[in-house]
C-alpha atoms as a PDB file:
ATOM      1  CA  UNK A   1      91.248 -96.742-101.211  1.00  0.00           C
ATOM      2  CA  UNK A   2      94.992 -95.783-100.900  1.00  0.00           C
ATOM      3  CA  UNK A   3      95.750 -97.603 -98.043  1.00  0.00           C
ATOM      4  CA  UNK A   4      97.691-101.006 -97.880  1.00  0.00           C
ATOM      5  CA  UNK A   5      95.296-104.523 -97.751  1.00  0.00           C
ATOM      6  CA  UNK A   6      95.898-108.037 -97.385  1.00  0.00           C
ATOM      7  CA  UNK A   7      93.774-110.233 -99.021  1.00  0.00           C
ATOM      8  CA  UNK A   8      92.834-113.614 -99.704  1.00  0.00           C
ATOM      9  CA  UNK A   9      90.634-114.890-102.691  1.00  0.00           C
ATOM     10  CA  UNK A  10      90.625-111.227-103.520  1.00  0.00           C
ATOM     11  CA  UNK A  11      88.431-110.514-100.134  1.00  0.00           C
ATOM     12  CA  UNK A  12      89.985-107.805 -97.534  1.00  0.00           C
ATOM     13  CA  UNK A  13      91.289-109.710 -94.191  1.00  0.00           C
ATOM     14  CA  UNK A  14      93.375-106.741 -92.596  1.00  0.00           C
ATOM     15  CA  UNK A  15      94.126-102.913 -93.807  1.00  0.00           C
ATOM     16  CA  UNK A  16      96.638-100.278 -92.712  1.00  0.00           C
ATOM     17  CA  UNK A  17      93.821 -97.599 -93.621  1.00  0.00           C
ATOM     18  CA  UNK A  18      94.455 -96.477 -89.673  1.00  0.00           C
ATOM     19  CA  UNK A  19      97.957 -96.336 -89.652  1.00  0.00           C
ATOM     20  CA  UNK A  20      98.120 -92.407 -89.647  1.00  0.00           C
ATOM     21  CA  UNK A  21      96.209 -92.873 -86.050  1.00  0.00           C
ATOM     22  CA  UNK A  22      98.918 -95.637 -85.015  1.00  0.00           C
ATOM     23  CA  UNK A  23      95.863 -98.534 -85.378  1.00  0.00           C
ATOM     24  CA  UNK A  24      95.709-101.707 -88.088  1.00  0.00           C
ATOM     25  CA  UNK A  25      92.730-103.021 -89.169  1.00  0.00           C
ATOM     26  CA  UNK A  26      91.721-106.514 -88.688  1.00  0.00           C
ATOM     27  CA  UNK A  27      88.432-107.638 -90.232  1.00  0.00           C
ATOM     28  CA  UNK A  28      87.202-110.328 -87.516  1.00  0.00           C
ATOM     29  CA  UNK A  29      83.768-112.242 -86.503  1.00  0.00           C
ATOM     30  CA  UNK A  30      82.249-109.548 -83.360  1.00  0.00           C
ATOM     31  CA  UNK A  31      82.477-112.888 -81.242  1.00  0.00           C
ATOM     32  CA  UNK A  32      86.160-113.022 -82.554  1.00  0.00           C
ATOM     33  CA  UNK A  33      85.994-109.034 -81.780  1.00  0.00           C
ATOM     34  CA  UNK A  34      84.395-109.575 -78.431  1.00  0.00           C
ATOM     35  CA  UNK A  35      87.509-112.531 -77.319  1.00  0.00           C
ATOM     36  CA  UNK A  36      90.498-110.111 -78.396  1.00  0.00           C
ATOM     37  CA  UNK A  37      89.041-106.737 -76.641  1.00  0.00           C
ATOM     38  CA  UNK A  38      88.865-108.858 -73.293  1.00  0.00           C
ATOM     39  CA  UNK A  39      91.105-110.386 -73.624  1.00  0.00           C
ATOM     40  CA  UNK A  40      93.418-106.933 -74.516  1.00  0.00           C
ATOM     41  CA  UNK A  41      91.035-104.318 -73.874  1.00  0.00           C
ATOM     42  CA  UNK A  42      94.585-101.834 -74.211  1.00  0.00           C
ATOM     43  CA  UNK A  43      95.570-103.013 -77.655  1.00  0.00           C
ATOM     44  CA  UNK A  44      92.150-103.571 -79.686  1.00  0.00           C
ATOM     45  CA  UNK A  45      88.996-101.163 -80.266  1.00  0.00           C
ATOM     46  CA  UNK A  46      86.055-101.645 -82.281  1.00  0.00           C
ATOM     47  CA  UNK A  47      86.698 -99.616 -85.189  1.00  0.00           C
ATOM     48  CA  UNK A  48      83.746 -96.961 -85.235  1.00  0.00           C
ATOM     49  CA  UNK A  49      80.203 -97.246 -86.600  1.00  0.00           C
ATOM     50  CA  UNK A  50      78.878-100.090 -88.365  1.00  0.00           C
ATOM     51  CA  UNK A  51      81.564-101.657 -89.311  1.00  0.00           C
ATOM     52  CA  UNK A  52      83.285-101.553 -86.024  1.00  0.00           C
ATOM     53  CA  UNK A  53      79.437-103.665 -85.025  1.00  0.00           C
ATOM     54  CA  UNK A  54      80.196-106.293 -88.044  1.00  0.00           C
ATOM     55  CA  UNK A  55      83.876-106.977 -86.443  1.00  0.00           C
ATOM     56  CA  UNK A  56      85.983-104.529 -87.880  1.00  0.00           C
ATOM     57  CA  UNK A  57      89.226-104.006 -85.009  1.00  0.00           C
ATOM     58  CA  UNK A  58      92.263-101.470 -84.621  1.00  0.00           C
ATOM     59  CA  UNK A  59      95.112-102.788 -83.216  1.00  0.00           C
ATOM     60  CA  UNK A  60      97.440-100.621 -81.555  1.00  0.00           C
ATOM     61  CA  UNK A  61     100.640-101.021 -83.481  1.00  0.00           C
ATOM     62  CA  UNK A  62     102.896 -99.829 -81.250  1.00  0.00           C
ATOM     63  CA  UNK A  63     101.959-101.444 -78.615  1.00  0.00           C
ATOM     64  CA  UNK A  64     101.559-105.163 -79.914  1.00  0.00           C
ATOM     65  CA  UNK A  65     104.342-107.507 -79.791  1.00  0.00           C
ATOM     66  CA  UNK A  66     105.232-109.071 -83.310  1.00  0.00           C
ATOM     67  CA  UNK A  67     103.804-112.738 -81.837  1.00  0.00           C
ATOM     68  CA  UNK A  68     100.393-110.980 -81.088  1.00  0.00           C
ATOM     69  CA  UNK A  69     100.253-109.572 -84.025  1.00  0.00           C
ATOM     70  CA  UNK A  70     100.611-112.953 -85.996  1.00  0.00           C
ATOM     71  CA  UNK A  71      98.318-114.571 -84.079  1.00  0.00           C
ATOM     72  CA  UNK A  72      95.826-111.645 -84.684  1.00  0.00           C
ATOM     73  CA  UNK A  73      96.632-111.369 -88.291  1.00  0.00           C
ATOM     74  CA  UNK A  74      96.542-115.154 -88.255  1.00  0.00           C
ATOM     75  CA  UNK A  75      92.826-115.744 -86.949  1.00  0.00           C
ATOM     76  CA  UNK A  76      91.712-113.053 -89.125  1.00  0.00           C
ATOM     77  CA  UNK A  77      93.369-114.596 -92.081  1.00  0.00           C
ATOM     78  CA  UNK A  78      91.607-117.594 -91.249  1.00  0.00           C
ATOM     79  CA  UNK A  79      88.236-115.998 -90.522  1.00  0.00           C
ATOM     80  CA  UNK A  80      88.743-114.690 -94.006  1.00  0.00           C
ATOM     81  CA  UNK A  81      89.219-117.954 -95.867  1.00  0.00           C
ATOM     82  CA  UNK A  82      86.621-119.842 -93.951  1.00  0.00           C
ATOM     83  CA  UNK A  83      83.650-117.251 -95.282  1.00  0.00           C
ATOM     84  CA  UNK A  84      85.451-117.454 -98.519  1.00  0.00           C
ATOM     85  CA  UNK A  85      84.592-121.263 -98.492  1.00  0.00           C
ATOM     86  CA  UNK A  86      81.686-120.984 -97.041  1.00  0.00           C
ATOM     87  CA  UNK A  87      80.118-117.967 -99.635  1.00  0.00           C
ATOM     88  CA  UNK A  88      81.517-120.163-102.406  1.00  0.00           C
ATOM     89  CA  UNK A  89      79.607-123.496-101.152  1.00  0.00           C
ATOM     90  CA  UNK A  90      76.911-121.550-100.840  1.00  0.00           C
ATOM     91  CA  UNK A  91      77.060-119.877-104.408  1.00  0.00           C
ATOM     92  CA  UNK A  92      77.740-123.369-105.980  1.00  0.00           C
ATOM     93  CA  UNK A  93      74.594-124.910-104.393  1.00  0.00           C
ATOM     94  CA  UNK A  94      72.291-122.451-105.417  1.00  0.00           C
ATOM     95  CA  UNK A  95      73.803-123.015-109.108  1.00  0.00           C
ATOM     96  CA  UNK A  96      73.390-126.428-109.024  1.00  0.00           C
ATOM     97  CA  UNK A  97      69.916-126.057-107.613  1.00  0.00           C
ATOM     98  CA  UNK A  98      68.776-123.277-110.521  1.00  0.00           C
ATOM     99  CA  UNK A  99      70.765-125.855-113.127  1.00  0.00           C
ATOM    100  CA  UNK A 100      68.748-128.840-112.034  1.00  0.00           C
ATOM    101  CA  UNK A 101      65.337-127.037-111.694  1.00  0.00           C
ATOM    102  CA  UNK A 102      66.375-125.542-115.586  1.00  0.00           C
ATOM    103  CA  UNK A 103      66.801-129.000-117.070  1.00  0.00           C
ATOM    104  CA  UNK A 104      65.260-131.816-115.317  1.00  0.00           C
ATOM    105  CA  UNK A 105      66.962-134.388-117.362  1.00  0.00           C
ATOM    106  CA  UNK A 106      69.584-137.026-115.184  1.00  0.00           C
ATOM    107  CA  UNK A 107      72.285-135.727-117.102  1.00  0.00           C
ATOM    108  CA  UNK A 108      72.036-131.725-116.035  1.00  0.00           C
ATOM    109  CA  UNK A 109      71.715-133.054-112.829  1.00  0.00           C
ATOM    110  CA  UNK A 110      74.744-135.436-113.309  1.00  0.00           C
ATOM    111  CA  UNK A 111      76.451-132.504-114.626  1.00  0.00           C
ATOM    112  CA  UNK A 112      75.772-130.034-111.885  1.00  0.00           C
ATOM    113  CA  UNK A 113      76.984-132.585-109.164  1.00  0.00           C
ATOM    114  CA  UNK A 114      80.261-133.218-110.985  1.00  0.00           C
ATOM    115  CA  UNK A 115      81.025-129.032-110.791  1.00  0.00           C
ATOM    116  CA  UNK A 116      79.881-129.012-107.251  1.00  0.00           C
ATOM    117  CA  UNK A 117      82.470-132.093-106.735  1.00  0.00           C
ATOM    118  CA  UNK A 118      85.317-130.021-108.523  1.00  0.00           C
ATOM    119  CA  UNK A 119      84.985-126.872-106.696  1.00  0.00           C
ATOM    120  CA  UNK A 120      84.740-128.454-103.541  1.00  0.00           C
ATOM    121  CA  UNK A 121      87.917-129.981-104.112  1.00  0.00           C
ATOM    122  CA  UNK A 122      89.896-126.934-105.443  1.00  0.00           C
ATOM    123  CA  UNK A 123      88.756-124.848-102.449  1.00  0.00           C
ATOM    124  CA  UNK A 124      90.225-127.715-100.086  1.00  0.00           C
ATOM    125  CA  UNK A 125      92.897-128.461-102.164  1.00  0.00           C
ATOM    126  CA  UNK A 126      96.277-128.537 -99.524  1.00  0.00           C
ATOM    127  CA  UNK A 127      98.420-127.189-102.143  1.00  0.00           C
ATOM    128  CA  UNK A 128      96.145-124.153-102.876  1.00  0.00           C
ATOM    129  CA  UNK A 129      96.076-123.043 -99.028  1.00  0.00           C
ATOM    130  CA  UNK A 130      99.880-124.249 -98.333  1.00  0.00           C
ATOM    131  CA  UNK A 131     100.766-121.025-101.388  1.00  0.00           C
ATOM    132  CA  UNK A 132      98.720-118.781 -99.590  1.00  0.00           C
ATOM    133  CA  UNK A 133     100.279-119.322 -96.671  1.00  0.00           C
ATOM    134  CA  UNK A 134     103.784-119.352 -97.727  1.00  0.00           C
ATOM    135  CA  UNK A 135     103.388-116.226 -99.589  1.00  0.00           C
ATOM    136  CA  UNK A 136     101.660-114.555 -96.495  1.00  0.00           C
ATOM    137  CA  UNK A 137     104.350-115.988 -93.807  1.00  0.00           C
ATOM    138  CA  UNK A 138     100.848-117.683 -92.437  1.00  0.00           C
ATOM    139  CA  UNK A 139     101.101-121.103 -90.964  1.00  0.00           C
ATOM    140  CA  UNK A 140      98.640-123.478 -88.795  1.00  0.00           C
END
């Protein structure tokens, strides 16, 4: 949408689509929302509307320090690859569900549970998340 995104697994985690109006964009949880705006009511905002409801926060650019905007960038990034996991968990169950309930035979179901067991361990793989974060400057 012309502006600059970070990503991770191809899903938005923070935007300079605000920039213009001094403000980043960091796509949070609205608890997560809720912690950082009373935390520093001065530098975050709800971003307008809906999606400002769903989580979406400025950050007053000029006003942050570079550590708090790390750590903000950080949780988001974080926020970001835990729904990732989660949606993907998710998605593989309900595969493995409509797989089993297709062919009731030991071996679809054999089958199914071996995917499951793969994906599972390429979304926790270490060495997956330790490029990510190297690439992003991100670190526990």
């Amino acid at each position: 949408m012309g502006a600059a995104d970070f990503r991770v697994g191809g899903r938005i985690f923070a935007t300079l689509a605000s920039v213009k109006q001094g403000y980043g964009n960091l796509m949070l949880t609205p608890e997560a929302q809720a912690l950082f705006i009373a935390e520093q009511p001065d530098l975050f905002v709800p971003v307008k509307g809906g999606w400002g409801k769903n989580g979406a926060t400025h950050i007053r650019l000029a006003d942050a320090t570079e550590d708090l905007l790390a750590g903000a960038l950080r949780t988001a990034w974080k926020l970001r690859v835990e729904k990732n996991l989660s949606a993907r968990t998710r998605s593989s169950d309900s595969v493995k569900r409509r797989d089993a309930a297709r062919a009731a035979d030991p071996q679809a179901i054999q089958l199914a549970k071996q995917r499951e067991a793969e994906l599972r361990e390429r979304l926790t793989n270490a060495d997956s998340l330790k490029s990510v974060k190297e690439r992003y400057g991100l670190d526990e």
